[in-house]
ModelCIF file with pLDDT and N, C-alpha, C, O atoms, coordinates in Angstrom:
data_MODEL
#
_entry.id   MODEL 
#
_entity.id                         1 
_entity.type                       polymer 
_entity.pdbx_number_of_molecules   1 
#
_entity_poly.entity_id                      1 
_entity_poly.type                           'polypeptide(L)' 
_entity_poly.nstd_linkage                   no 
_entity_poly.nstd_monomer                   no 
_entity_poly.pdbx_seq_one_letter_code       
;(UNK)(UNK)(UNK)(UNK)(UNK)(UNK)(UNK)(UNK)(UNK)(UNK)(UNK)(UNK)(UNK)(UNK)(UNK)(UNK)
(UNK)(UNK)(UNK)(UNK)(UNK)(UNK)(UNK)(UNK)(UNK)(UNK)(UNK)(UNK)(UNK)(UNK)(UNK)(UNK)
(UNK)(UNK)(UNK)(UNK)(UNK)(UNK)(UNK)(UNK)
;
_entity_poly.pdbx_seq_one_letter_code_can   XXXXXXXXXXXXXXXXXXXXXXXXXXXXXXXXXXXXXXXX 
_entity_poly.pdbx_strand_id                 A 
#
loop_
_entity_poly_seq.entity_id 
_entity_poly_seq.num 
_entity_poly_seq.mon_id 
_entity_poly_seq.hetero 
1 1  UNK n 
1 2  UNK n 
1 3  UNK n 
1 4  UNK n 
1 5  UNK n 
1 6  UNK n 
1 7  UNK n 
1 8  UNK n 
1 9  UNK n 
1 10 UNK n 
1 11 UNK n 
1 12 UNK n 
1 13 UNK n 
1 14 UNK n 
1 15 UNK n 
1 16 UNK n 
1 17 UNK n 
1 18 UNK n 
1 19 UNK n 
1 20 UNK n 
1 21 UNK n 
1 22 UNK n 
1 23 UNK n 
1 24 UNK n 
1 25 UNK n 
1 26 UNK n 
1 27 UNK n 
1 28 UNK n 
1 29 UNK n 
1 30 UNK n 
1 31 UNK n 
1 32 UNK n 
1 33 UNK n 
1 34 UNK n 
1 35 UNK n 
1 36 UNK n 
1 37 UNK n 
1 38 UNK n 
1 39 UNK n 
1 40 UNK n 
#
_struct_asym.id          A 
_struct_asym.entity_id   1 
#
loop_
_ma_qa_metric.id 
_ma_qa_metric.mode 
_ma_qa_metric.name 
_ma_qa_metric.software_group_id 
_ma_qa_metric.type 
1 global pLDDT . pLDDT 
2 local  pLDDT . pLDDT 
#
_ma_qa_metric_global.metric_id      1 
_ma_qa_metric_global.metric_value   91.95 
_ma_qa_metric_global.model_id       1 
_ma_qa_metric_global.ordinal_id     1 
#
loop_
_ma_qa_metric_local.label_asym_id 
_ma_qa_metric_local.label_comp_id 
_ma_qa_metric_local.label_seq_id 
_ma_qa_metric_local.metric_id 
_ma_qa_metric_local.metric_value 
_ma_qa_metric_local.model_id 
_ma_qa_metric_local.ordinal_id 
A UNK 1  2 77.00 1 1  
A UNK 2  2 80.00 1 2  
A UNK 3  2 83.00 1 3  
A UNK 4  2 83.00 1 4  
A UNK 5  2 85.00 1 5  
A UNK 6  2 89.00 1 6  
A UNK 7  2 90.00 1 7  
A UNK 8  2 89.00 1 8  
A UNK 9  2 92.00 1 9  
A UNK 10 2 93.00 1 10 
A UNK 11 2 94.00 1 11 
A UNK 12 2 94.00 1 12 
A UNK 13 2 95.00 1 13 
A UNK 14 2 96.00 1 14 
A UNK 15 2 96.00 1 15 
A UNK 16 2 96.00 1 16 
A UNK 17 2 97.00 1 17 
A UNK 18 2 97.00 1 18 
A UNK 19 2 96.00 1 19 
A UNK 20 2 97.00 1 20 
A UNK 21 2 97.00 1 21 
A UNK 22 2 96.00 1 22 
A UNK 23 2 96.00 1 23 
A UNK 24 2 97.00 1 24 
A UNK 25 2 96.00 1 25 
A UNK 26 2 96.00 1 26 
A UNK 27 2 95.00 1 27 
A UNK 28 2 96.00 1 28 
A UNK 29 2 95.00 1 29 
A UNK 30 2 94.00 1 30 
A UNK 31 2 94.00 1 31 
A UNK 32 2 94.00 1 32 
A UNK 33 2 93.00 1 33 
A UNK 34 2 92.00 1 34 
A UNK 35 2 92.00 1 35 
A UNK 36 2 90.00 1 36 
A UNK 37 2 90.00 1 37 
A UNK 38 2 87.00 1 38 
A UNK 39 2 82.00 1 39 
A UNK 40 2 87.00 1 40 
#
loop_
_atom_site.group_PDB 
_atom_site.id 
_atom_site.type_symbol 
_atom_site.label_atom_id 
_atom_site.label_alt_id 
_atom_site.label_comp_id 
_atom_site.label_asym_id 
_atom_site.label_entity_id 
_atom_site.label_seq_id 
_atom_site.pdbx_PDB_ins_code 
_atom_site.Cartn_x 
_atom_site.Cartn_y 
_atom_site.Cartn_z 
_atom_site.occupancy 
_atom_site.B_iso_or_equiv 
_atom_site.pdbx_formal_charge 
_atom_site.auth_seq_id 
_atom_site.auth_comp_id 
_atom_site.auth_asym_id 
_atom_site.auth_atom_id 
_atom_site.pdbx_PDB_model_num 
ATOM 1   N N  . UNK A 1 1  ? -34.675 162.765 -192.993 1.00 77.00 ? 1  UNK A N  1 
ATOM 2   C CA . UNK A 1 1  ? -33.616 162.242 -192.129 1.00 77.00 ? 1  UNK A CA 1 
ATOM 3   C C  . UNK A 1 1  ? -32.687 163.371 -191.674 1.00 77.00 ? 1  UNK A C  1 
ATOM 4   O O  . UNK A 1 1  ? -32.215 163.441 -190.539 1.00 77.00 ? 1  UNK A O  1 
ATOM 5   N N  . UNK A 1 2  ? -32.470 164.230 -192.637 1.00 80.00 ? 2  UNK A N  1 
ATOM 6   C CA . UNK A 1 2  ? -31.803 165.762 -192.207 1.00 80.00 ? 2  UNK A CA 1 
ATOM 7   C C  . UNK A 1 2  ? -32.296 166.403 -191.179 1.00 80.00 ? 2  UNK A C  1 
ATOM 8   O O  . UNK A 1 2  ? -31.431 166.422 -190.303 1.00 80.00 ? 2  UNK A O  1 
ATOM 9   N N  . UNK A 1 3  ? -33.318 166.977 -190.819 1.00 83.00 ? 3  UNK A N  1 
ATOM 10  C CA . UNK A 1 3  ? -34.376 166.970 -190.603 1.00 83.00 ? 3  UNK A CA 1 
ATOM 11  C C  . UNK A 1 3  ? -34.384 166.946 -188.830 1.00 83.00 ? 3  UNK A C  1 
ATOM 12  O O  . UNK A 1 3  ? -34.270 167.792 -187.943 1.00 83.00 ? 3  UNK A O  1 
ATOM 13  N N  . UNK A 1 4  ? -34.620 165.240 -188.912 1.00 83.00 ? 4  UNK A N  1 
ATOM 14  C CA . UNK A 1 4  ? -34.333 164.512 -187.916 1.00 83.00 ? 4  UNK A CA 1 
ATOM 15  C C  . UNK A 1 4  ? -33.316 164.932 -186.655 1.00 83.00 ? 4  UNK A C  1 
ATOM 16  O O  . UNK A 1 4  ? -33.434 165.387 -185.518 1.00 83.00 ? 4  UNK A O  1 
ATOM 17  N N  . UNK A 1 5  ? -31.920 164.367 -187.828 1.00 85.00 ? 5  UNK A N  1 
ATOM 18  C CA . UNK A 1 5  ? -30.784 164.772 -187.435 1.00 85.00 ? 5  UNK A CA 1 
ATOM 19  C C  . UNK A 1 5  ? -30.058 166.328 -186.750 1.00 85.00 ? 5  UNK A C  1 
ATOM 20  O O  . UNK A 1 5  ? -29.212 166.564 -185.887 1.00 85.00 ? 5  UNK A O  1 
ATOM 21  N N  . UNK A 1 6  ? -30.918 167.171 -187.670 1.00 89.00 ? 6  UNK A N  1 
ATOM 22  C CA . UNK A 1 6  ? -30.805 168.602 -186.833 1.00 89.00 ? 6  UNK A CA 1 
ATOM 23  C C  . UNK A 1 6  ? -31.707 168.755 -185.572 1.00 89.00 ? 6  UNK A C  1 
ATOM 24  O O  . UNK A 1 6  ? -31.279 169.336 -184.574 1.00 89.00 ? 6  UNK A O  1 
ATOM 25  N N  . UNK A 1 7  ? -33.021 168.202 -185.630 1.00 90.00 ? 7  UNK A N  1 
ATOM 26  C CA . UNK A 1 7  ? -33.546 168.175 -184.684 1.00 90.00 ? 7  UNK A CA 1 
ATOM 27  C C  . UNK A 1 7  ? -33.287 167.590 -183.251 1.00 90.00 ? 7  UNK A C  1 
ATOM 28  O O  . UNK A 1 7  ? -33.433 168.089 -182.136 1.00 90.00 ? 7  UNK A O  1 
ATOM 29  N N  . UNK A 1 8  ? -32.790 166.188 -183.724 1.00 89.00 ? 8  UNK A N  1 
ATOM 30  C CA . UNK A 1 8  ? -31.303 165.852 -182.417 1.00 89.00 ? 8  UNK A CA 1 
ATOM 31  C C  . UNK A 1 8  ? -30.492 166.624 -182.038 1.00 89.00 ? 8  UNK A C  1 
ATOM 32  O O  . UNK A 1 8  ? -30.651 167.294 -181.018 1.00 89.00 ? 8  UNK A O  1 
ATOM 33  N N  . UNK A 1 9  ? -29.461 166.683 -182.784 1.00 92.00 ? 9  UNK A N  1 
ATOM 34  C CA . UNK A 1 9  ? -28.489 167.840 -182.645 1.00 92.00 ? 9  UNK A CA 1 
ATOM 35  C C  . UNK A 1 9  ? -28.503 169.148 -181.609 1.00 92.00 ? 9  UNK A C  1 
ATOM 36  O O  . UNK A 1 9  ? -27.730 169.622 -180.776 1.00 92.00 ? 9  UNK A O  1 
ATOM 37  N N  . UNK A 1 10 ? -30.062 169.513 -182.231 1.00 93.00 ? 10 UNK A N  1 
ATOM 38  C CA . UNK A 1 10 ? -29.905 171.055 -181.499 1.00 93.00 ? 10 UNK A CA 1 
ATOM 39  C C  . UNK A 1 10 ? -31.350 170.408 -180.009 1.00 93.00 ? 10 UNK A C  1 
ATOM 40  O O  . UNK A 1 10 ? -31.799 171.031 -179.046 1.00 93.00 ? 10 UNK A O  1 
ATOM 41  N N  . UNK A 1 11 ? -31.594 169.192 -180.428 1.00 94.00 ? 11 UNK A N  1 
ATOM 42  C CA . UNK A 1 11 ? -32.204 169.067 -178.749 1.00 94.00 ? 11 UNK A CA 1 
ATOM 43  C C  . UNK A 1 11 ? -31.540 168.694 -177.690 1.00 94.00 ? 11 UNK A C  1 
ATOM 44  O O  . UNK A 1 11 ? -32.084 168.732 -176.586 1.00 94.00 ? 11 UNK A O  1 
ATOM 45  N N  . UNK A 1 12 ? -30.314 168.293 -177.840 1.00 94.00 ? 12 UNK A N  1 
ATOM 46  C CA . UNK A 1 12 ? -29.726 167.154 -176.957 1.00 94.00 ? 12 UNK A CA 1 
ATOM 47  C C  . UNK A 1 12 ? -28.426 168.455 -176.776 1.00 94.00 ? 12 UNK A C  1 
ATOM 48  O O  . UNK A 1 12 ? -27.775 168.687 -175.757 1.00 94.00 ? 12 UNK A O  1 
ATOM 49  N N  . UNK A 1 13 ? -28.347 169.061 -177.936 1.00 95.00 ? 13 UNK A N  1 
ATOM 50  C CA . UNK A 1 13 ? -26.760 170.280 -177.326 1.00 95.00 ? 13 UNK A CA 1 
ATOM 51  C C  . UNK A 1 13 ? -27.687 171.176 -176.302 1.00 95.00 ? 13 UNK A C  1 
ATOM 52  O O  . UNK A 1 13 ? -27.109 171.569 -175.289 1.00 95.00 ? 13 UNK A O  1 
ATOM 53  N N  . UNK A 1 14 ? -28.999 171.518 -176.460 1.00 96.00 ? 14 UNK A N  1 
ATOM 54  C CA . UNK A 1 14 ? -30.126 172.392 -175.728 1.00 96.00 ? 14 UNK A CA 1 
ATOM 55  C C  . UNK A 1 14 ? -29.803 171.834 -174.228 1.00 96.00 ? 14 UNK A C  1 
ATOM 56  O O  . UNK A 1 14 ? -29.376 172.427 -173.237 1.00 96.00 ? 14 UNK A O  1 
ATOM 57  N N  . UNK A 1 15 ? -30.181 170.415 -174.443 1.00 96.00 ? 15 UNK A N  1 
ATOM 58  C CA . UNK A 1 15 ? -30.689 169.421 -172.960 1.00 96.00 ? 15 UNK A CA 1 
ATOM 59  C C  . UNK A 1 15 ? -29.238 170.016 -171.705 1.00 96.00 ? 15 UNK A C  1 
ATOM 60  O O  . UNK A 1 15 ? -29.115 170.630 -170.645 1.00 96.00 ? 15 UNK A O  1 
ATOM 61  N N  . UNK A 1 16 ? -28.255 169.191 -172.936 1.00 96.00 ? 16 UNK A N  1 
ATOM 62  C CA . UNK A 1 16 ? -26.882 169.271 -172.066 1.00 96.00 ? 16 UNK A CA 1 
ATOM 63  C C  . UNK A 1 16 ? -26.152 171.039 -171.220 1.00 96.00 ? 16 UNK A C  1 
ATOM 64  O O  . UNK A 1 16 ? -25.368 171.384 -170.336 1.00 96.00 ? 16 UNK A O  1 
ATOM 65  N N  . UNK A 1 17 ? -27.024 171.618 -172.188 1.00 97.00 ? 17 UNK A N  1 
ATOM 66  C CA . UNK A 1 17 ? -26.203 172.867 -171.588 1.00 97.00 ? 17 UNK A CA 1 
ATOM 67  C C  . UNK A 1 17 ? -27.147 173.752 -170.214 1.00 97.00 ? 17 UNK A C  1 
ATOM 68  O O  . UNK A 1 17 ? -26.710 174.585 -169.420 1.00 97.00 ? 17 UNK A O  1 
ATOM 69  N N  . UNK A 1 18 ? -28.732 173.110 -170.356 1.00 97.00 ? 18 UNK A N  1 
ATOM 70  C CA . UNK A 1 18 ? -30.023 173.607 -169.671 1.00 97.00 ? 18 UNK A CA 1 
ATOM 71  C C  . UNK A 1 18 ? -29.579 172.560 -168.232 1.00 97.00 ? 18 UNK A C  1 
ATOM 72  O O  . UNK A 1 18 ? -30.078 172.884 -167.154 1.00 97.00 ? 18 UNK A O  1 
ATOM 73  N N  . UNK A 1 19 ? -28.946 171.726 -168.267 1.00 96.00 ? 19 UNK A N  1 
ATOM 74  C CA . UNK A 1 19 ? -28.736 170.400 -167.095 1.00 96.00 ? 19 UNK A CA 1 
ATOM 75  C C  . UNK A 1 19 ? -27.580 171.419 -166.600 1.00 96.00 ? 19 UNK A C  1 
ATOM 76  O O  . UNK A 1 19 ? -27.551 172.055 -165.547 1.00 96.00 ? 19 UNK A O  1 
ATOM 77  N N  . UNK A 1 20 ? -26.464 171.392 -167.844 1.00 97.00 ? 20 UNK A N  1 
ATOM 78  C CA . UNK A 1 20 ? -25.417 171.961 -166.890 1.00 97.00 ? 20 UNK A CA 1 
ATOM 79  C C  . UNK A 1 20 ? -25.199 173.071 -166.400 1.00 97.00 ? 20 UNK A C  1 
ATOM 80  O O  . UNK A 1 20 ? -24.233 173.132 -165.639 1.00 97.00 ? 20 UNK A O  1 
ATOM 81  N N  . UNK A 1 21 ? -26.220 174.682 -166.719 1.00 97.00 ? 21 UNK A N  1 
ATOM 82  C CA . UNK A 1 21 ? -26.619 175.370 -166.010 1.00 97.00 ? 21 UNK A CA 1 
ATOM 83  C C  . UNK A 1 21 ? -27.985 175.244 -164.732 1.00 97.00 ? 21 UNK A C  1 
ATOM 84  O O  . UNK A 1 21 ? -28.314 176.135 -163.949 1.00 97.00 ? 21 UNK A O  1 
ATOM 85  N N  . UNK A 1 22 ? -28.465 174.140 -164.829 1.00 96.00 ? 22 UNK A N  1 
ATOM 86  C CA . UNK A 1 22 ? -29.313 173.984 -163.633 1.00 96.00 ? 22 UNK A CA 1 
ATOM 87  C C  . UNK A 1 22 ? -28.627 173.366 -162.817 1.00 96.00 ? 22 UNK A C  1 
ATOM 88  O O  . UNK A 1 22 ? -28.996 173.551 -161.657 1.00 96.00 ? 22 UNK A O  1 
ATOM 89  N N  . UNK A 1 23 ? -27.600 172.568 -162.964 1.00 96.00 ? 23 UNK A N  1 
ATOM 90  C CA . UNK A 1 23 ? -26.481 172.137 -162.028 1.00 96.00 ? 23 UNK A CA 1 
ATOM 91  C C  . UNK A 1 23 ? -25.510 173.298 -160.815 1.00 96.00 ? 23 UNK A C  1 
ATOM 92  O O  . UNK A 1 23 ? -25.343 173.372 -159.598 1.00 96.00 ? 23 UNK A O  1 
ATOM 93  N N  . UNK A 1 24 ? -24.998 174.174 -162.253 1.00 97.00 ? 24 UNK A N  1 
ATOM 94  C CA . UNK A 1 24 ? -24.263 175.231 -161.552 1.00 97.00 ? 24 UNK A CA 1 
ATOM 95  C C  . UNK A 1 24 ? -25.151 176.096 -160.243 1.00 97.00 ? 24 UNK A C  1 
ATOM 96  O O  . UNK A 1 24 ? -24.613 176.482 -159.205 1.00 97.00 ? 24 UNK A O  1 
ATOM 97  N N  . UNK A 1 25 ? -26.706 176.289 -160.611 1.00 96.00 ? 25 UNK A N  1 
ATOM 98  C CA . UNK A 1 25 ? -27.298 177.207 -159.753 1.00 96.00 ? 25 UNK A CA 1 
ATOM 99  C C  . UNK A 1 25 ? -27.644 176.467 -158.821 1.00 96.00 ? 25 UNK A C  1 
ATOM 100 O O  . UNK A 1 25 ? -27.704 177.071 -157.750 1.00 96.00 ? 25 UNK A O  1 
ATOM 101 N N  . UNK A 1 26 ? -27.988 175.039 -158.758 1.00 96.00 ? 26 UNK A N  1 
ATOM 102 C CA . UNK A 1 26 ? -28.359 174.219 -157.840 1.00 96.00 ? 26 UNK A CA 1 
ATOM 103 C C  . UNK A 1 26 ? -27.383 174.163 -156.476 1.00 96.00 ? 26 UNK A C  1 
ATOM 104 O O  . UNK A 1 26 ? -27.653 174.022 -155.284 1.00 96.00 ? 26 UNK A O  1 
ATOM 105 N N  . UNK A 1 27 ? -26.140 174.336 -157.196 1.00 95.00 ? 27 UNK A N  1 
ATOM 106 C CA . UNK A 1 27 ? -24.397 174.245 -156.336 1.00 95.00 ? 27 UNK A CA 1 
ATOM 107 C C  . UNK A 1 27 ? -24.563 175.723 -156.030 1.00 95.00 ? 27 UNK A C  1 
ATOM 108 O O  . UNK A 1 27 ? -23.789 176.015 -155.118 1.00 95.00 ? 27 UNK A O  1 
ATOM 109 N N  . UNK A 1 28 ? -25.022 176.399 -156.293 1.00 96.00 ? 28 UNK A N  1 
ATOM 110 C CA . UNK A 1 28 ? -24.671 178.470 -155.614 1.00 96.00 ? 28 UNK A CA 1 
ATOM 111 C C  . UNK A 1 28 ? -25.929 178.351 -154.076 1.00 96.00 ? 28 UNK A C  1 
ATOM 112 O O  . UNK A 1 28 ? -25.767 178.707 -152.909 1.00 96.00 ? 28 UNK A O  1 
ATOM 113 N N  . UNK A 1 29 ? -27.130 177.700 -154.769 1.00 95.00 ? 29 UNK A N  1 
ATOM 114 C CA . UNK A 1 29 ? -28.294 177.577 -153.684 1.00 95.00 ? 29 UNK A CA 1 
ATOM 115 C C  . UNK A 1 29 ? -27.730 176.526 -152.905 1.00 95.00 ? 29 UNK A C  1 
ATOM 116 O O  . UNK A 1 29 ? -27.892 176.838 -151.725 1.00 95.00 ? 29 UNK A O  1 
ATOM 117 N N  . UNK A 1 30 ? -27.171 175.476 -152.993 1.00 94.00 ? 30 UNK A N  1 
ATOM 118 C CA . UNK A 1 30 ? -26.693 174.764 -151.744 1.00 94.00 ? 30 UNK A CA 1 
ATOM 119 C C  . UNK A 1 30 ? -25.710 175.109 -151.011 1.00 94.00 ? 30 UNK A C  1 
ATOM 120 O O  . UNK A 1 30 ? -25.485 174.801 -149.841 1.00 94.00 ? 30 UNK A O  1 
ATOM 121 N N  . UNK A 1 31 ? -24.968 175.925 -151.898 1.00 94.00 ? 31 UNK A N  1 
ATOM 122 C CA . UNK A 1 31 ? -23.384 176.614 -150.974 1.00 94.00 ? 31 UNK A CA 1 
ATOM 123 C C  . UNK A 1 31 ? -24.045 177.975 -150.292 1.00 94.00 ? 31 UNK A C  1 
ATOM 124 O O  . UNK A 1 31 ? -23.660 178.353 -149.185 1.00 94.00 ? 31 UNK A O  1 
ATOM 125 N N  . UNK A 1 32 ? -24.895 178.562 -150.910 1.00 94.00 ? 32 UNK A N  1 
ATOM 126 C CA . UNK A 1 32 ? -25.678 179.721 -150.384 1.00 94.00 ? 32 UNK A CA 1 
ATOM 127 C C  . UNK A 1 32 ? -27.083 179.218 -149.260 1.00 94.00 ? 32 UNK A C  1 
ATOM 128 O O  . UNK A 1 32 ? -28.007 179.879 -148.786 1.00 94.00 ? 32 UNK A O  1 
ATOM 129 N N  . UNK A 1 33 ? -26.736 177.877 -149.145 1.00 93.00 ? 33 UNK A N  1 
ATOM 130 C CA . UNK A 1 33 ? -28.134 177.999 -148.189 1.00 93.00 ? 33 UNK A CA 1 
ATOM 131 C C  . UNK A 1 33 ? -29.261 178.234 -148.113 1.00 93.00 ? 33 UNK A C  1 
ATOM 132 O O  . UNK A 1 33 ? -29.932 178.120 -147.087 1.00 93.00 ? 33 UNK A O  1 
ATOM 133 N N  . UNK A 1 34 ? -29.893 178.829 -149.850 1.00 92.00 ? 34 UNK A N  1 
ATOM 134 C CA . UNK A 1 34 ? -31.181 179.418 -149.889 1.00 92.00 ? 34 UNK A CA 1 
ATOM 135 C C  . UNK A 1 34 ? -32.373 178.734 -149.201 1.00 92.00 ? 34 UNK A C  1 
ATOM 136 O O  . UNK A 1 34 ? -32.299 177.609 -148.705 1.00 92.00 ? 34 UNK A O  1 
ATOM 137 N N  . UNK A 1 35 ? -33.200 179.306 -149.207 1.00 92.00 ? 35 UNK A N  1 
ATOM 138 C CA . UNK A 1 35 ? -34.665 178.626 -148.312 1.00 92.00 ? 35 UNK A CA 1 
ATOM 139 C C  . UNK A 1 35 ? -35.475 177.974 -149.781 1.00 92.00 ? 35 UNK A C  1 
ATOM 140 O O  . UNK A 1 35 ? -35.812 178.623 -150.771 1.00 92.00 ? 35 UNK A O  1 
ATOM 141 N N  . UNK A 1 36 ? -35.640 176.544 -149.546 1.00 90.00 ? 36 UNK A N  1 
ATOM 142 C CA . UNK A 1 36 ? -36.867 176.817 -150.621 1.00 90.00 ? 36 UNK A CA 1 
ATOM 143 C C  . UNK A 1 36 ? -37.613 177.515 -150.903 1.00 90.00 ? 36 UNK A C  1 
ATOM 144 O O  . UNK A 1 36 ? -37.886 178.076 -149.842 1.00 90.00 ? 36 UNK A O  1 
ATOM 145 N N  . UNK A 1 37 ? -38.372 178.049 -151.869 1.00 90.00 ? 37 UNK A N  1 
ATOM 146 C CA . UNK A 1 37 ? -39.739 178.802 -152.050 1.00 90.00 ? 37 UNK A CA 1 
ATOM 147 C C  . UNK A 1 37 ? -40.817 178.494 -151.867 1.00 90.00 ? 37 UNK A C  1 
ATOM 148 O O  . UNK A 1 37 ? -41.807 179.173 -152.139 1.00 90.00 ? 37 UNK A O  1 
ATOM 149 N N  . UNK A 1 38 ? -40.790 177.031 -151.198 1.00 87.00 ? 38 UNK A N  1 
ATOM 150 C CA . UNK A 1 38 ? -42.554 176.508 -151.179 1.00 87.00 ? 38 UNK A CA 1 
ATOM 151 C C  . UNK A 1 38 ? -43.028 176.110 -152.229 1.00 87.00 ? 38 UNK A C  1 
ATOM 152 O O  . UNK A 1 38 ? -42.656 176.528 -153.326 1.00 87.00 ? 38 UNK A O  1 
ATOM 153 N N  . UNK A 1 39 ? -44.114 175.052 -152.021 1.00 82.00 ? 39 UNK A N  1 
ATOM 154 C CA . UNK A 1 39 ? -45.047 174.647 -152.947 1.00 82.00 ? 39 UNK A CA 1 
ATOM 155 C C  . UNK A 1 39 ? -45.527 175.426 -153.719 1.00 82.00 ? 39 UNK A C  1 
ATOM 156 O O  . UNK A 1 39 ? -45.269 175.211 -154.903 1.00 82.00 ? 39 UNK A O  1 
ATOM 157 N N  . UNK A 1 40 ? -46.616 176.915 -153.308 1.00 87.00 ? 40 UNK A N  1 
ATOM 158 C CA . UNK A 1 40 ? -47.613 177.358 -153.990 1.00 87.00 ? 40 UNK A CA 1 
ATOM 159 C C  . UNK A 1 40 ? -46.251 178.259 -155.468 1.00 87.00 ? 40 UNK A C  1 
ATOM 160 O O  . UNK A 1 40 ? -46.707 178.872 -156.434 1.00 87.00 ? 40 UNK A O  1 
#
């Protein structure tokens, strides 16, 4: 259950901080205008 519990812990503090830096760069490429990169 320890275990568990650390394994939450450090997935969900991981999730929240990987969202809220893909947020920030998402806001620099939309204020910056970048071009997508394409599919391939």
């Amino acid at each position: 259950e320890a275990e568990v519990s650390k394994l939450f812990r450090n997935t969900y503090s991981l999730l929240a901080m990987t969202l809220a830096f893909s947020a920030v760069v998402a806001f620099i490429s939309m204020s910056l205008r970048l071009p997508h990169p394409g599919l391939i």
